[in-house]
PDB file of N, CA and C in Angstrom:
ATOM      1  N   UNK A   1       0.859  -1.183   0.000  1.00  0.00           N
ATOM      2  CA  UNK A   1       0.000   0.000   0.000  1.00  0.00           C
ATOM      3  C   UNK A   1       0.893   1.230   0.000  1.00  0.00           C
ATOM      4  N   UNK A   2       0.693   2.247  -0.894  1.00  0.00           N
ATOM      5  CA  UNK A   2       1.798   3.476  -0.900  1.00  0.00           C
ATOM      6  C   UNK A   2       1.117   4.263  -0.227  1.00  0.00           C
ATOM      7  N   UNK A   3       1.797   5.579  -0.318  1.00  0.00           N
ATOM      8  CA  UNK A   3       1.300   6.641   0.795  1.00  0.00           C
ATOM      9  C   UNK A   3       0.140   7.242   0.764  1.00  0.00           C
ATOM     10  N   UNK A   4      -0.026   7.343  -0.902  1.00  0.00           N
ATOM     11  CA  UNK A   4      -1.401   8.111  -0.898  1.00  0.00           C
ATOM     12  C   UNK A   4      -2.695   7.132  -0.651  1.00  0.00           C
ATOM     13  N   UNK A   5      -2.300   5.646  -0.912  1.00  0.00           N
ATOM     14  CA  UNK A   5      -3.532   4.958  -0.635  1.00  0.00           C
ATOM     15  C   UNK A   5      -3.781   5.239   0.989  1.00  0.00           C
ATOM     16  N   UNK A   6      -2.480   4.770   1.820  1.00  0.00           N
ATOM     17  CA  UNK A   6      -2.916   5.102   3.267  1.00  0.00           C
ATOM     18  C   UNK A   6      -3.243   6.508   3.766  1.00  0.00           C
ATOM     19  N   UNK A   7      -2.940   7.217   2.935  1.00  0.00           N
ATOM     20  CA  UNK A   7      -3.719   8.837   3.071  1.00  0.00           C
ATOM     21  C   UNK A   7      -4.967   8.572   2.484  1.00  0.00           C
ATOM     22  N   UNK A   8      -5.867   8.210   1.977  1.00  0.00           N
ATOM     23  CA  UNK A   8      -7.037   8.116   1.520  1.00  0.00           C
ATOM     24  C   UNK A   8      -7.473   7.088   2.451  1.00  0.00           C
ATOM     25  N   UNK A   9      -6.967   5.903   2.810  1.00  0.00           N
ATOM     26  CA  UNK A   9      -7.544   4.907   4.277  1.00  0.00           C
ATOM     27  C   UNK A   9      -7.925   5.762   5.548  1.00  0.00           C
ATOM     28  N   UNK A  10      -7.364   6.237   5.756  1.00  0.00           N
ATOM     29  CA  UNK A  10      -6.803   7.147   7.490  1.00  0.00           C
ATOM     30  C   UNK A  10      -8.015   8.602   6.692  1.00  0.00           C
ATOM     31  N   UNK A  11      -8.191   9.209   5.499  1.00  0.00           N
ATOM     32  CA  UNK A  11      -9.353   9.992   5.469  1.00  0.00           C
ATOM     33  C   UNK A  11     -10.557   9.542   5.794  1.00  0.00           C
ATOM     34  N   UNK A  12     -10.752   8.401   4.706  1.00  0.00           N
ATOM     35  CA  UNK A  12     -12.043   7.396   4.648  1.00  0.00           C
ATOM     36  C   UNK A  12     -12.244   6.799   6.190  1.00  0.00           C
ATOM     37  N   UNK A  13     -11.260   6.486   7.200  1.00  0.00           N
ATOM     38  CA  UNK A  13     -11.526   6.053   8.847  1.00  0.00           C
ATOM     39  C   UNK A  13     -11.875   7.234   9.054  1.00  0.00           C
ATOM     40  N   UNK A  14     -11.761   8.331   9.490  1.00  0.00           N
ATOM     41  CA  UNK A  14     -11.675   9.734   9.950  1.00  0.00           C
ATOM     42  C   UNK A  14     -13.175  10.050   9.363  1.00  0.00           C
ATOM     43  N   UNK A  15     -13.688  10.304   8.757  1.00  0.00           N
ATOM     44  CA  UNK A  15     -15.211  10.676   8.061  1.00  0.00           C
ATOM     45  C   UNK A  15     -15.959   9.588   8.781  1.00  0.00           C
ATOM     46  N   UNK A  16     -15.758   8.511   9.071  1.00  0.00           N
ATOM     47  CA  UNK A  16     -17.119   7.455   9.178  1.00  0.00           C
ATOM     48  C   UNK A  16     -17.256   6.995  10.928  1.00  0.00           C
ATOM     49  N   UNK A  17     -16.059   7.593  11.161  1.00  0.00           N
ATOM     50  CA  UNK A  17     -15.764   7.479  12.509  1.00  0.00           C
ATOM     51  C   UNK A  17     -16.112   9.531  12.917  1.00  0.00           C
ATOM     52  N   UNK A  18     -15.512   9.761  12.330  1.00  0.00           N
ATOM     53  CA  UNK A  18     -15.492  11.681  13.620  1.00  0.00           C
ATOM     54  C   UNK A  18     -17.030  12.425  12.723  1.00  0.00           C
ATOM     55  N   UNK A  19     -17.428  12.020  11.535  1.00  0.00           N
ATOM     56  CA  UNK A  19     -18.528  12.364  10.927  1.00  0.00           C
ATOM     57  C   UNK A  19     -17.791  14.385  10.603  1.00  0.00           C
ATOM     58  N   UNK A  20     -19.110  14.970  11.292  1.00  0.00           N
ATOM     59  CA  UNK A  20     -18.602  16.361  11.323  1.00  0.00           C
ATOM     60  C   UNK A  20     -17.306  17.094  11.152  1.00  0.00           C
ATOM     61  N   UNK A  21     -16.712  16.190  12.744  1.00  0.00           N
ATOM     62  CA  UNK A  21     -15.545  16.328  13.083  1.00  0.00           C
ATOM     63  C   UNK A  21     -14.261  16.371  11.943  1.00  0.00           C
ATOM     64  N   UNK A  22     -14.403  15.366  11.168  1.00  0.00           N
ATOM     65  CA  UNK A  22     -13.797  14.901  10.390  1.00  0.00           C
ATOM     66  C   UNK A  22     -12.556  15.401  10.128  1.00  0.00           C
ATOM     67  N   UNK A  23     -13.104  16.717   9.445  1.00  0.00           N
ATOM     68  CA  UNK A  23     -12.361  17.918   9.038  1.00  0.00           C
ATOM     69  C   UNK A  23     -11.173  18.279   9.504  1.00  0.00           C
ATOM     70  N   UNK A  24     -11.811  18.870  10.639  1.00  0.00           N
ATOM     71  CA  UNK A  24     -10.560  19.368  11.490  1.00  0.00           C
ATOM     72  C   UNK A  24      -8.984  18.065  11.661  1.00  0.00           C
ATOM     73  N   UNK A  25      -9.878  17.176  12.111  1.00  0.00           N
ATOM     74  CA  UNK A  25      -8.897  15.779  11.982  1.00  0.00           C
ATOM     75  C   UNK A  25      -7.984  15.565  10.917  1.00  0.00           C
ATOM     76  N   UNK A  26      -9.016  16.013   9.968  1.00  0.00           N
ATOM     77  CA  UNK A  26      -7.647  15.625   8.451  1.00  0.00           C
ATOM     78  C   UNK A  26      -7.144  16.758   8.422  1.00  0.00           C
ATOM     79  N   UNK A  27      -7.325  17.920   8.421  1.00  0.00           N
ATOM     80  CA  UNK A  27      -6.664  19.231   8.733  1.00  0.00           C
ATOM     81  C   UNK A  27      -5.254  19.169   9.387  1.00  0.00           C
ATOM     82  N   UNK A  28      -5.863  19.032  10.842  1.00  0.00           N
ATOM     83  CA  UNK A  28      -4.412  18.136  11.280  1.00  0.00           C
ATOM     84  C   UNK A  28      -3.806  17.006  11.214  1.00  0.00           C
ATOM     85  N   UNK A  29      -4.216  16.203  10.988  1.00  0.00           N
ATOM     86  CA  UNK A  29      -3.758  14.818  10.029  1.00  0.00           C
ATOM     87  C   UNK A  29      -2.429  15.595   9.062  1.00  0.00           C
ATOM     88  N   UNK A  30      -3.399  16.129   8.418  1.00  0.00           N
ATOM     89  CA  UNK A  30      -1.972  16.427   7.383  1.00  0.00           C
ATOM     90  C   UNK A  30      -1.105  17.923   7.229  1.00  0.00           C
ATOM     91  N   UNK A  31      -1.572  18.289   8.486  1.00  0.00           N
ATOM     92  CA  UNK A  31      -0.567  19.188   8.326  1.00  0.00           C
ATOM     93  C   UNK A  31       0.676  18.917   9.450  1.00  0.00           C
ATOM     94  N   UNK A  32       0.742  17.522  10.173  1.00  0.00           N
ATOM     95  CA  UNK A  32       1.284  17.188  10.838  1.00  0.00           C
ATOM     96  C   UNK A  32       2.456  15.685  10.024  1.00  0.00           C
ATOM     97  N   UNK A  33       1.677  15.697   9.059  1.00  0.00           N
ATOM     98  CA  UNK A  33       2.237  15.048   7.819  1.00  0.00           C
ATOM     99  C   UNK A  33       3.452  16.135   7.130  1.00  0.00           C
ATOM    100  N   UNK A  34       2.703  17.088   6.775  1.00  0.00           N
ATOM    101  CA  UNK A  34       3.709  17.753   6.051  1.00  0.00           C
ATOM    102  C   UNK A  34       4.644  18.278   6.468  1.00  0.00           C
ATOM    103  N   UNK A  35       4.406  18.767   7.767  1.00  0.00           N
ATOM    104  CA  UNK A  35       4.712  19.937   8.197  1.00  0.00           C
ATOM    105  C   UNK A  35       5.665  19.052   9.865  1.00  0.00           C
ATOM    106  N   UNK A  36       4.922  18.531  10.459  1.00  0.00           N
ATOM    107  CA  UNK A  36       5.302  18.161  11.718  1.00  0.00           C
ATOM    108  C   UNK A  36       4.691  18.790  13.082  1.00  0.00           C
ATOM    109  N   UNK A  37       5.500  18.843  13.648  1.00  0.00           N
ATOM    110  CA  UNK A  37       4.382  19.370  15.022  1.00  0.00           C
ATOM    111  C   UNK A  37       4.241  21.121  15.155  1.00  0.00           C
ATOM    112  N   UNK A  38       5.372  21.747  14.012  1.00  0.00           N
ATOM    113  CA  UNK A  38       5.392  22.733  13.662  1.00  0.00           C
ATOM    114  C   UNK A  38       3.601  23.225  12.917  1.00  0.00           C
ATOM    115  N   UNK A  39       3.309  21.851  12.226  1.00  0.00           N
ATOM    116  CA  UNK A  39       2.310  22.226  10.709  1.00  0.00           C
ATOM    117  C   UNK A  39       0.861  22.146  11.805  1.00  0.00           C
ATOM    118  N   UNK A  40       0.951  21.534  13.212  1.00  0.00           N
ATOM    119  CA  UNK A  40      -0.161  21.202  14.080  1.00  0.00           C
ATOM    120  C   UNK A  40      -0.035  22.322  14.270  1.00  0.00           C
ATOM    121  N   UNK A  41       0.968  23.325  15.139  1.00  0.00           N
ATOM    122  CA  UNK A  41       0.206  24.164  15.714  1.00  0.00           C
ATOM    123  C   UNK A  41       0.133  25.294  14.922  1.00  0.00           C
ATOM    124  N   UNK A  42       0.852  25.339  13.984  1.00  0.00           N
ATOM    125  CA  UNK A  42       0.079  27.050  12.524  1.00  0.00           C
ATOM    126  C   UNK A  42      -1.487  26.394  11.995  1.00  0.00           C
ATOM    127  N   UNK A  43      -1.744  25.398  12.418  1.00  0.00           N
ATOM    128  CA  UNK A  43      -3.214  24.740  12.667  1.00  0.00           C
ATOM    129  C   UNK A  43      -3.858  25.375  13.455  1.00  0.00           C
ATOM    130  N   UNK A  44      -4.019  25.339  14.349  1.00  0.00           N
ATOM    131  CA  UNK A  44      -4.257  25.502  16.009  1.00  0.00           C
ATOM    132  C   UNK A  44      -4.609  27.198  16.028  1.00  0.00           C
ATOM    133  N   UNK A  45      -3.301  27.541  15.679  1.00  0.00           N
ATOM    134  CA  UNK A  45      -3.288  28.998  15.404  1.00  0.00           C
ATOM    135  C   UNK A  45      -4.010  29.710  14.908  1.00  0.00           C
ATOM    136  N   UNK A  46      -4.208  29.453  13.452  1.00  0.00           N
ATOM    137  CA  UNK A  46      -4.922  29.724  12.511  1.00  0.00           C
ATOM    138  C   UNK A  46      -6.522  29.644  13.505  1.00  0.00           C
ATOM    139  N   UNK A  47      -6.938  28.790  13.806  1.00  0.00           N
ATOM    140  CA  UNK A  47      -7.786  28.675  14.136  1.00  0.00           C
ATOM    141  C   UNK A  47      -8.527  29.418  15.461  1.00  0.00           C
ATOM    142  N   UNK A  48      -7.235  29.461  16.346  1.00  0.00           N
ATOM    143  CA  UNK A  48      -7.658  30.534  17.682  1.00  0.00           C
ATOM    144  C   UNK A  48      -7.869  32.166  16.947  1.00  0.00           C
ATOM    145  N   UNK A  49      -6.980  32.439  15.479  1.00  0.00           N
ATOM    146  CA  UNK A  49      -7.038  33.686  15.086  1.00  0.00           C
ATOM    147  C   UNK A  49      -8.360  33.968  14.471  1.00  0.00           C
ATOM    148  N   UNK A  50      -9.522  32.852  14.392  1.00  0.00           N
ATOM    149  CA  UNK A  50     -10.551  32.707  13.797  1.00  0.00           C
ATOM    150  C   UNK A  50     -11.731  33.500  14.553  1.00  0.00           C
ATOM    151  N   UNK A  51     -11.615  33.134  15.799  1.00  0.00           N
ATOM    152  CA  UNK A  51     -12.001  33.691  16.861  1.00  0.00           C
ATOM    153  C   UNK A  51     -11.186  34.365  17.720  1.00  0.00           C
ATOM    154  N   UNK A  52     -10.219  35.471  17.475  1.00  0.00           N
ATOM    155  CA  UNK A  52      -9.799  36.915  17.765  1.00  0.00           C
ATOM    156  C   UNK A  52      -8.977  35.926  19.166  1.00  0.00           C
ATOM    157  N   UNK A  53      -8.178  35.237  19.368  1.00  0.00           N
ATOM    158  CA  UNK A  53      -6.844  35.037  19.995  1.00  0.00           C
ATOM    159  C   UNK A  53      -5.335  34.896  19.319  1.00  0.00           C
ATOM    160  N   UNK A  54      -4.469  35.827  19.456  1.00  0.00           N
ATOM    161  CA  UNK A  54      -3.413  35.822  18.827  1.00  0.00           C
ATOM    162  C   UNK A  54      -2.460  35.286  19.888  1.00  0.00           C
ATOM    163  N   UNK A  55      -1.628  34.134  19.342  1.00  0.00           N
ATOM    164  CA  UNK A  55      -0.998  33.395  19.740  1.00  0.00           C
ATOM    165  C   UNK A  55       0.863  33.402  19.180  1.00  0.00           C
ATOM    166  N   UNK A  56       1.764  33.580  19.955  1.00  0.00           N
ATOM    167  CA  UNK A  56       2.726  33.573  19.400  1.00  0.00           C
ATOM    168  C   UNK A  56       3.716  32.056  18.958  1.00  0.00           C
ATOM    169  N   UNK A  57       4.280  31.854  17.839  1.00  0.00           N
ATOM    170  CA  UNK A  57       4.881  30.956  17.410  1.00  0.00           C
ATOM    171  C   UNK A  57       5.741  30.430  18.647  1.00  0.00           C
ATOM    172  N   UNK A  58       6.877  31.623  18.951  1.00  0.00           N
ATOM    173  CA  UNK A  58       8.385  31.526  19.299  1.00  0.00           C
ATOM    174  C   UNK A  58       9.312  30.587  18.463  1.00  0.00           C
ATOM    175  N   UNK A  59       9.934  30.254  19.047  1.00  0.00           N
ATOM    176  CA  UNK A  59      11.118  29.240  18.335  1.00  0.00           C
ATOM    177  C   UNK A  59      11.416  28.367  19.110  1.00  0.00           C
ATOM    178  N   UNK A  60      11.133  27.323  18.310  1.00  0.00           N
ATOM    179  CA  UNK A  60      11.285  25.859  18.628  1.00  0.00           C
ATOM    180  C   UNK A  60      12.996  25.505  19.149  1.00  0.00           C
TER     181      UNK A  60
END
């Protein structure tokens, strides 16, 4: 099985299991893929800035 099939397995679990949720899950799913624990929290971030909390990076 190559990567993108198990990226399409781990979506297809994630939808039938979190329903709604889903989203956010593959959101971070893969930006923790791409990115690492760096790509989770410009996730996170993004998202507290959605609703007016600004959060600083710093350096890892």
């Amino acid at each position: 099985m190559g990567m993108g099939e198990l990226d399409e397995l781990i979506t297809k679990l994630l939808k039938e299991r979190l329903g709604e949720d889903a989203e956010l899950a593959i959101k971070l799913y893969t930006a923790y893929k791409e990115r690492g624990r760096r790509g989770v929290l410009e996730v996170i971030n993004e998202i507290l800035r959605e609703v007016g909390v600004e959060v600083s990076m710093g350096e890892d």
